[in-house]
C-alpha atoms as a PDB file:
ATOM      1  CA  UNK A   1      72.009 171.354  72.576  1.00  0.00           C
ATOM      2  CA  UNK A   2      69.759 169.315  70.686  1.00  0.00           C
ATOM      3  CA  UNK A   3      72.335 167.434  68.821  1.00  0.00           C
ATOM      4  CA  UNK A   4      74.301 166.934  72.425  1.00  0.00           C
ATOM      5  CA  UNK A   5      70.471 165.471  73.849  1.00  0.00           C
ATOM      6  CA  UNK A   6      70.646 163.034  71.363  1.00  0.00           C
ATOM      7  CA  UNK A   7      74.215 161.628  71.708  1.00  0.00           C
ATOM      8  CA  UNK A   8      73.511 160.817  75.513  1.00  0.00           C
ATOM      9  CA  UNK A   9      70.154 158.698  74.159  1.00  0.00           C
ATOM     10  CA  UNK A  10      71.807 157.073  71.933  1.00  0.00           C
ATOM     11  CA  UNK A  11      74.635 155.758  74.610  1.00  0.00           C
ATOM     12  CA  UNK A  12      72.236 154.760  77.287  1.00  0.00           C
ATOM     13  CA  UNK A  13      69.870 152.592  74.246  1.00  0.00           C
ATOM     14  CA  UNK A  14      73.822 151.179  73.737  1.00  0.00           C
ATOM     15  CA  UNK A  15      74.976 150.218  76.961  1.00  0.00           C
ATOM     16  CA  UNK A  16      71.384 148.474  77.824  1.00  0.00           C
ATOM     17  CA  UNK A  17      71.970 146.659  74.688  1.00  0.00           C
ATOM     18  CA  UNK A  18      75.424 145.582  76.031  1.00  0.00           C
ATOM     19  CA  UNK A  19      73.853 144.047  79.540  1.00  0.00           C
ATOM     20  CA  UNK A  20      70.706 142.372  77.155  1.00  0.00           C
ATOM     21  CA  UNK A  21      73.174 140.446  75.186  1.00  0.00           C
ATOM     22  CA  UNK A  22      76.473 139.974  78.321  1.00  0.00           C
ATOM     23  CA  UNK A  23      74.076 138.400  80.765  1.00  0.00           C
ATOM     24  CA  UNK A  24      72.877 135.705  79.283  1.00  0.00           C
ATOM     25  CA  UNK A  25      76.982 134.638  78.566  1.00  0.00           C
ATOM     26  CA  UNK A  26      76.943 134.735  82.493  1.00  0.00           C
ATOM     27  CA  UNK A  27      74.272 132.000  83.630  1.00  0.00           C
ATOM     28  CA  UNK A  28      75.793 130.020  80.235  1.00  0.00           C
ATOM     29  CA  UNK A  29      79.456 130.026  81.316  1.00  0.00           C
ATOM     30  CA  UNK A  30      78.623 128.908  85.054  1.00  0.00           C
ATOM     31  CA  UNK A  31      75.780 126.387  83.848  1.00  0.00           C
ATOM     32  CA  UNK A  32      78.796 124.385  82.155  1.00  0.00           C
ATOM     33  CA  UNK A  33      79.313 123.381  85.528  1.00  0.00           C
ATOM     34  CA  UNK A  34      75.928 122.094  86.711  1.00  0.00           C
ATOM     35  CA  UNK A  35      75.935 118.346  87.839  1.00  0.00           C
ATOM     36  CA  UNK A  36      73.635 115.645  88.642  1.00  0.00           C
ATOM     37  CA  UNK A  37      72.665 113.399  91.417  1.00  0.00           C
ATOM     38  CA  UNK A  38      72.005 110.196  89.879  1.00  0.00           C
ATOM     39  CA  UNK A  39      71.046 106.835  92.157  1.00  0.00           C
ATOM     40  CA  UNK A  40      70.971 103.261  90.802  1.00  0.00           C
ATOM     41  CA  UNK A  41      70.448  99.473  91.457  1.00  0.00           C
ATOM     42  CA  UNK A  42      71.368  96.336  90.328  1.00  0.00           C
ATOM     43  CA  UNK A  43      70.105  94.217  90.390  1.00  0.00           C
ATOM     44  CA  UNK A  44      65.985  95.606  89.655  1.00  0.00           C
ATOM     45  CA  UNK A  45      64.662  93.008  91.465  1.00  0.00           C
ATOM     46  CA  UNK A  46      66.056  92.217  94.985  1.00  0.00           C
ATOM     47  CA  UNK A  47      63.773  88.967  95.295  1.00  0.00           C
ATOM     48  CA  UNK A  48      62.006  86.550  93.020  1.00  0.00           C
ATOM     49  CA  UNK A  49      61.141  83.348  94.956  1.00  0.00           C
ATOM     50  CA  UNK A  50      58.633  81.012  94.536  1.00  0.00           C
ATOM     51  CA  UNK A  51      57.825  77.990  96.946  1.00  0.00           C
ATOM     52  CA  UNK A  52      59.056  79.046 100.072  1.00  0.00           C
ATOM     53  CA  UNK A  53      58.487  76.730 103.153  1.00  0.00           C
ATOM     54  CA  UNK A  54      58.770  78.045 106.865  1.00  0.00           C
ATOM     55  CA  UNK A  55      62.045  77.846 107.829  1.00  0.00           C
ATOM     56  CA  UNK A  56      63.648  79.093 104.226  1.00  0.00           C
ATOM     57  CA  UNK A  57      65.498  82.159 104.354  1.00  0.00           C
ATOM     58  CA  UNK A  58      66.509  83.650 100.700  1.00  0.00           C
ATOM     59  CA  UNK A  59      69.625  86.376 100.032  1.00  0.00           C
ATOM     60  CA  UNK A  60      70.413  88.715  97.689  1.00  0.00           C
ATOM     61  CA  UNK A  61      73.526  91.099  97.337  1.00  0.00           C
ATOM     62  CA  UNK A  62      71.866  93.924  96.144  1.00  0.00           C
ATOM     63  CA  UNK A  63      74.611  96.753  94.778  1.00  0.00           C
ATOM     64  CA  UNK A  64      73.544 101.156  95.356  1.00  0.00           C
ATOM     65  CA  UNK A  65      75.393 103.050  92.623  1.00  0.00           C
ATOM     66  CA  UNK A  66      76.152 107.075  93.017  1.00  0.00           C
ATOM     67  CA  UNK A  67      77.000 107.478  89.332  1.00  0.00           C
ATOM     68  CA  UNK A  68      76.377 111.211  89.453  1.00  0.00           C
ATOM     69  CA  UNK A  69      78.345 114.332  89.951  1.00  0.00           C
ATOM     70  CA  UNK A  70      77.903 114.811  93.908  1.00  0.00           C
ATOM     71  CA  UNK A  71      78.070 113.140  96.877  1.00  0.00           C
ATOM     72  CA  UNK A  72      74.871 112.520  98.572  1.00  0.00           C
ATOM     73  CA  UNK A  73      72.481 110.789 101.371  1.00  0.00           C
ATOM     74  CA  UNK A  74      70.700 107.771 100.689  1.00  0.00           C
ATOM     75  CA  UNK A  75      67.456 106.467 102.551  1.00  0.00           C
ATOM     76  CA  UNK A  76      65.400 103.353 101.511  1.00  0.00           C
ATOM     77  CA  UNK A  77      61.876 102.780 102.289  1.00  0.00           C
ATOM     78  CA  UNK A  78      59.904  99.756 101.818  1.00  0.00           C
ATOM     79  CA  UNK A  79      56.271  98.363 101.991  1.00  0.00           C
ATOM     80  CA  UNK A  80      53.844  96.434 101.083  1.00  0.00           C
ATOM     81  CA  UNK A  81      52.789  96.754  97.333  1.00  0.00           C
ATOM     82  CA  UNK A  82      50.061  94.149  96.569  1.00  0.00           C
ATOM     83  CA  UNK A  83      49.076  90.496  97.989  1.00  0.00           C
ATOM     84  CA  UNK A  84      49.137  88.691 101.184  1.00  0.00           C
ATOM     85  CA  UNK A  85      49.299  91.677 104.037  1.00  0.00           C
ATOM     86  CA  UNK A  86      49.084  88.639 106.803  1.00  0.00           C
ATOM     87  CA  UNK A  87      52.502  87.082 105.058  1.00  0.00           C
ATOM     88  CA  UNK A  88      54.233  90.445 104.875  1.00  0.00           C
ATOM     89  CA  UNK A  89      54.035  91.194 108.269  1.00  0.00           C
ATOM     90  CA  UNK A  90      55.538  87.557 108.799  1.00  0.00           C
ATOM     91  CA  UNK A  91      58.772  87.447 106.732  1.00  0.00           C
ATOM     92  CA  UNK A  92      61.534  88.567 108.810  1.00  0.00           C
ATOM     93  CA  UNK A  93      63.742  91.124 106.872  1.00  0.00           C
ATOM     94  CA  UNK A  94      67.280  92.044 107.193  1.00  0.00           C
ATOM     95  CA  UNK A  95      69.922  94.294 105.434  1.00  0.00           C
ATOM     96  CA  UNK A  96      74.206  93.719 106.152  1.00  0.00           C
ATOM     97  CA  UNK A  97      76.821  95.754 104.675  1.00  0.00           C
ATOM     98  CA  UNK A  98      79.244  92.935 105.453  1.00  0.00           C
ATOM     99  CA  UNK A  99      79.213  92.433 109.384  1.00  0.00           C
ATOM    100  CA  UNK A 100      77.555  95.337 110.522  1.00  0.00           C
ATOM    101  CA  UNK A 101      73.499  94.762 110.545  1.00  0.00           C
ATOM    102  CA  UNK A 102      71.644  97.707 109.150  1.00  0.00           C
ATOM    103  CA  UNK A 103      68.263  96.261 110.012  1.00  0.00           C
ATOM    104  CA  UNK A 104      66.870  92.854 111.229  1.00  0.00           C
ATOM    105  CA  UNK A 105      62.899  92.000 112.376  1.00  0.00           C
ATOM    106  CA  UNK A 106      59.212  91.898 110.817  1.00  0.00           C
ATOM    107  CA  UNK A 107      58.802  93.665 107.181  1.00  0.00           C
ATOM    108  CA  UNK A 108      56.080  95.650 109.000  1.00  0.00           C
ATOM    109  CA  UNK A 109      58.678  97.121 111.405  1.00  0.00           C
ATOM    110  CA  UNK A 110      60.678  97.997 108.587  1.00  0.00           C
ATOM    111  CA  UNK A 111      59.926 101.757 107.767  1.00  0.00           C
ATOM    112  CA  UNK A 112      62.894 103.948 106.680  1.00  0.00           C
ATOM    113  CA  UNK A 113      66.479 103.054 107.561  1.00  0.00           C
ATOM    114  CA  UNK A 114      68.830 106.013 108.797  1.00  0.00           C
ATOM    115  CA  UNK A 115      70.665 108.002 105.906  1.00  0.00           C
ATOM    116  CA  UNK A 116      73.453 106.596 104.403  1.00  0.00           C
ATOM    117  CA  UNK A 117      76.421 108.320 102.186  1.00  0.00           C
ATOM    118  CA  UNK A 118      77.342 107.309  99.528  1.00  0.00           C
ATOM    119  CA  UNK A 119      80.451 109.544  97.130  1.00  0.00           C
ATOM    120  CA  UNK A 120      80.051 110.283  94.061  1.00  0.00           C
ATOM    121  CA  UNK A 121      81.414 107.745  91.378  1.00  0.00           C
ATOM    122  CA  UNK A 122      81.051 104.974  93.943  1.00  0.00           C
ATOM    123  CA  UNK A 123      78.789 102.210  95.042  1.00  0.00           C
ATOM    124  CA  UNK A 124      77.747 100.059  98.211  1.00  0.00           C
ATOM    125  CA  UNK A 125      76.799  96.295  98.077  1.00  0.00           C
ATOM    126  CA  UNK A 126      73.833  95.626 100.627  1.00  0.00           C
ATOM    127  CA  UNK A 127      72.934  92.116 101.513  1.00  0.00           C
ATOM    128  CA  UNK A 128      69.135  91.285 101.975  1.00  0.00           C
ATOM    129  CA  UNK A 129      67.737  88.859 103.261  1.00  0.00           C
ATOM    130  CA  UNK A 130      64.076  87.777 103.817  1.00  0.00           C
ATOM    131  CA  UNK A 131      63.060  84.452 105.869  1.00  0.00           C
ATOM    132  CA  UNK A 132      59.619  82.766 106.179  1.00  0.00           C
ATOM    133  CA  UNK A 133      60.034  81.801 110.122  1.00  0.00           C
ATOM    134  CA  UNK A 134      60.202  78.268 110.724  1.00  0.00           C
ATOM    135  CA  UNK A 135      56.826  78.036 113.171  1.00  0.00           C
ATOM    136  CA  UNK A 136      54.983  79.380 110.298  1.00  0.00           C
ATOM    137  CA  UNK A 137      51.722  77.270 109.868  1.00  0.00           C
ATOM    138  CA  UNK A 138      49.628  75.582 106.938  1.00  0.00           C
ATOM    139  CA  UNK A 139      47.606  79.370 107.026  1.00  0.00           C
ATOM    140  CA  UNK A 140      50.651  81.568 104.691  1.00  0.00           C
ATOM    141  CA  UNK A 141      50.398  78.091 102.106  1.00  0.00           C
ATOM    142  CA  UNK A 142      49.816  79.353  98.477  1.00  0.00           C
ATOM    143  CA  UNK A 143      50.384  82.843  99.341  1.00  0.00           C
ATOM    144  CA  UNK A 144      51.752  85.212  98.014  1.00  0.00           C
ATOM    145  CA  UNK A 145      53.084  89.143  98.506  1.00  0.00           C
ATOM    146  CA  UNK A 146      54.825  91.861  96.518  1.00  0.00           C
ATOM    147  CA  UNK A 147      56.759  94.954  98.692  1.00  0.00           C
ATOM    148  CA  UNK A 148      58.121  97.900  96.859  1.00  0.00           C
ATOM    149  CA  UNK A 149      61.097  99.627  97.959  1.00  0.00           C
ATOM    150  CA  UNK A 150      62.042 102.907  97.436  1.00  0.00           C
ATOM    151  CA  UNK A 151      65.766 104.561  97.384  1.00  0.00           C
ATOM    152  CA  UNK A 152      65.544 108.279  98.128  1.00  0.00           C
ATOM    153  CA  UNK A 153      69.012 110.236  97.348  1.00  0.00           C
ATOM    154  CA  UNK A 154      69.456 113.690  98.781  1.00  0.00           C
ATOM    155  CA  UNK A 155      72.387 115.662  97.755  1.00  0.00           C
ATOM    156  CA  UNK A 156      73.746 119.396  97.761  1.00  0.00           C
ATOM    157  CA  UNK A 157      73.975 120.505  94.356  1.00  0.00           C
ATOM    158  CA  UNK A 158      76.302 123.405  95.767  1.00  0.00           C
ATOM    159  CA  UNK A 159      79.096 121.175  96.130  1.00  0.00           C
ATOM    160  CA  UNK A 160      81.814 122.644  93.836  1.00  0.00           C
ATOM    161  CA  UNK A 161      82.751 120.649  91.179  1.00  0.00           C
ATOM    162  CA  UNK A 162      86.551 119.771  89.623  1.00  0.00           C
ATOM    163  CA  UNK A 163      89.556 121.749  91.480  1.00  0.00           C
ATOM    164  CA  UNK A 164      86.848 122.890  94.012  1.00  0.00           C
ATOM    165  CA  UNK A 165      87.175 126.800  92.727  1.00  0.00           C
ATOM    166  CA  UNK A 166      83.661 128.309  92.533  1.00  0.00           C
ATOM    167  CA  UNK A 167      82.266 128.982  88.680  1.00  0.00           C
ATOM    168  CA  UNK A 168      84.370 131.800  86.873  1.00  0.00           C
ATOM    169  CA  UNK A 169      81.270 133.514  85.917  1.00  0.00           C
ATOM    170  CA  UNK A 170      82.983 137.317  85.365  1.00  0.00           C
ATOM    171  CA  UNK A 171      83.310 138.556  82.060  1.00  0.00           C
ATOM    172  CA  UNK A 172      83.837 142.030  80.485  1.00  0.00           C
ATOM    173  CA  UNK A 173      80.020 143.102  81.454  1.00  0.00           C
ATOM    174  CA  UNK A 174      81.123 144.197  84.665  1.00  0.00           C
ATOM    175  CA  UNK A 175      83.432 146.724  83.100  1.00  0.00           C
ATOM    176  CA  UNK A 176      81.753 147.545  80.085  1.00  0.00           C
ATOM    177  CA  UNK A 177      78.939 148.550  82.535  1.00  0.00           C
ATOM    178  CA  UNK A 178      81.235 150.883  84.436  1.00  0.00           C
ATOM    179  CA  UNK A 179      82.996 152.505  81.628  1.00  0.00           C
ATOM    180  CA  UNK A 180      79.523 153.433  80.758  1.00  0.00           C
ATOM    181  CA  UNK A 181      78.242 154.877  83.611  1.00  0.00           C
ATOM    182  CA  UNK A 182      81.510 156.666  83.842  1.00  0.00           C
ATOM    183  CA  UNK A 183      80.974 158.200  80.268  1.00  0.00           C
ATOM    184  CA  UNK A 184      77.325 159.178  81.696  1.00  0.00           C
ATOM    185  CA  UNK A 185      78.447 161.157  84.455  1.00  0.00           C
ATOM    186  CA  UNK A 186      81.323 162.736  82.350  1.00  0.00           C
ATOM    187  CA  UNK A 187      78.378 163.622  79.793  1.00  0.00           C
ATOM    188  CA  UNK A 188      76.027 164.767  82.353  1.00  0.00           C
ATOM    189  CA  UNK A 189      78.969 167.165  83.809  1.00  0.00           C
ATOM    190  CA  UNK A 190      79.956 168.474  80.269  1.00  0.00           C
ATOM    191  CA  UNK A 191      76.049 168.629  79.610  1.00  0.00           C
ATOM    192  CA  UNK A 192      75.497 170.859  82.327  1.00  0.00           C
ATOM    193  CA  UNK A 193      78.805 173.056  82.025  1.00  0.00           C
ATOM    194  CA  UNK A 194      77.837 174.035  78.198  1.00  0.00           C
ATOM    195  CA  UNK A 195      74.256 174.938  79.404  1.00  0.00           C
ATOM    196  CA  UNK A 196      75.881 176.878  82.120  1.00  0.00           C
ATOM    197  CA  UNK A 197      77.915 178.570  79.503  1.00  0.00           C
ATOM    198  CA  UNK A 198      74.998 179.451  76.885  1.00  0.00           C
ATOM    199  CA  UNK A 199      72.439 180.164  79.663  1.00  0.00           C
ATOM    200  CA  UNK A 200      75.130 182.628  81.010  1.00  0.00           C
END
């Protein structure tokens, strides 16, 4: 009886051992699949002008990259950074992806354009432009103004990735587990017969 005790310990400390060291293969095998989303520019500086005089109107193709693992949605967000607030809120801004105007009026009107898509491995030239309106007076002379934008990418990291079949994340846990808790209950049954037997 005592010697029968023991066996069953010793099985159940084994097949713990077996899920302790199978799981861990698991979340390793299906991490071999995790991607990225990864958003870029070029160029890093959309504008660099100097000397503008009312009237002057300055573009710049100005390329989004997805060079990440996923499709995703793109927003960009601009304002103003540093300098002049009276001749940011007088430069007229605009964005074109070839014909089709994204945005056109004041930078101060400018807040978030809609959400764009962009696929993975791909890119999207924007053209921007930004004009210092020709009835602008002597009062914007000498100064000066720096406006940050900001590209926001949101993506869904659950997109399969390759041949579009889902992670094979099985391995022989799964049976290992229920050969054991087969050979439990067997035990338990044969356990509980011999007792039977001696108690009788």
């Amino acid at each position: 009886m005592i010697q029968f005790k023991t066996g069953v310990t010793i099985y159940l400390i084994f097949l713990i051992t077996v899920l302790l060291f199978q799981v861990p293969s698991m979340v390793t095998e299906a991490s071999k699949n995790e991607g990225k989303i990864d958003i870029s520019t070029n160029p890093s500086m959309i504008f660099d002008i100097k000397n503008m005089k009312p009237g002057d109107e300055e573009n710049s193709t100005f390329t989004i990259l997805n060079k990440g693992d996923f499709d995703f949605k793109y927003h960009i967000k601009a304002g103003h950074e540093s300098g002049s607030i009276q001749l940011f809120n007088n430069l007229i801004f605009s964005i074109r992806e070839g014909d089709n105007e994204i945005f056109n009026g004041p930078f101060n009107d400018f807040n978030v354009i809609e959400s764009r898509i962009l696929k993975k491995k791909t890119q999207e030239p924007l053209i921007f432009s930004v004009k210092l309106p020709i009835q602008s007076g002597n009062e914007y002379q000498g100064l000066s103004t720096k406006v940050k934008f900001d590209f926001i990418a949101e993506g869904d990291t659950s997109v399969n990735i390759g041949n579009n079949n889902l992670p094979n994340t099985a391995t022989n846990s799964f049976n290992l587990v229920f050969i054991g808790l087969l050979l439990i209950v067997l035990g338990s049954i044969f356990y509980l017969i011999r007792r039977k037997k001696v108690d009788v």
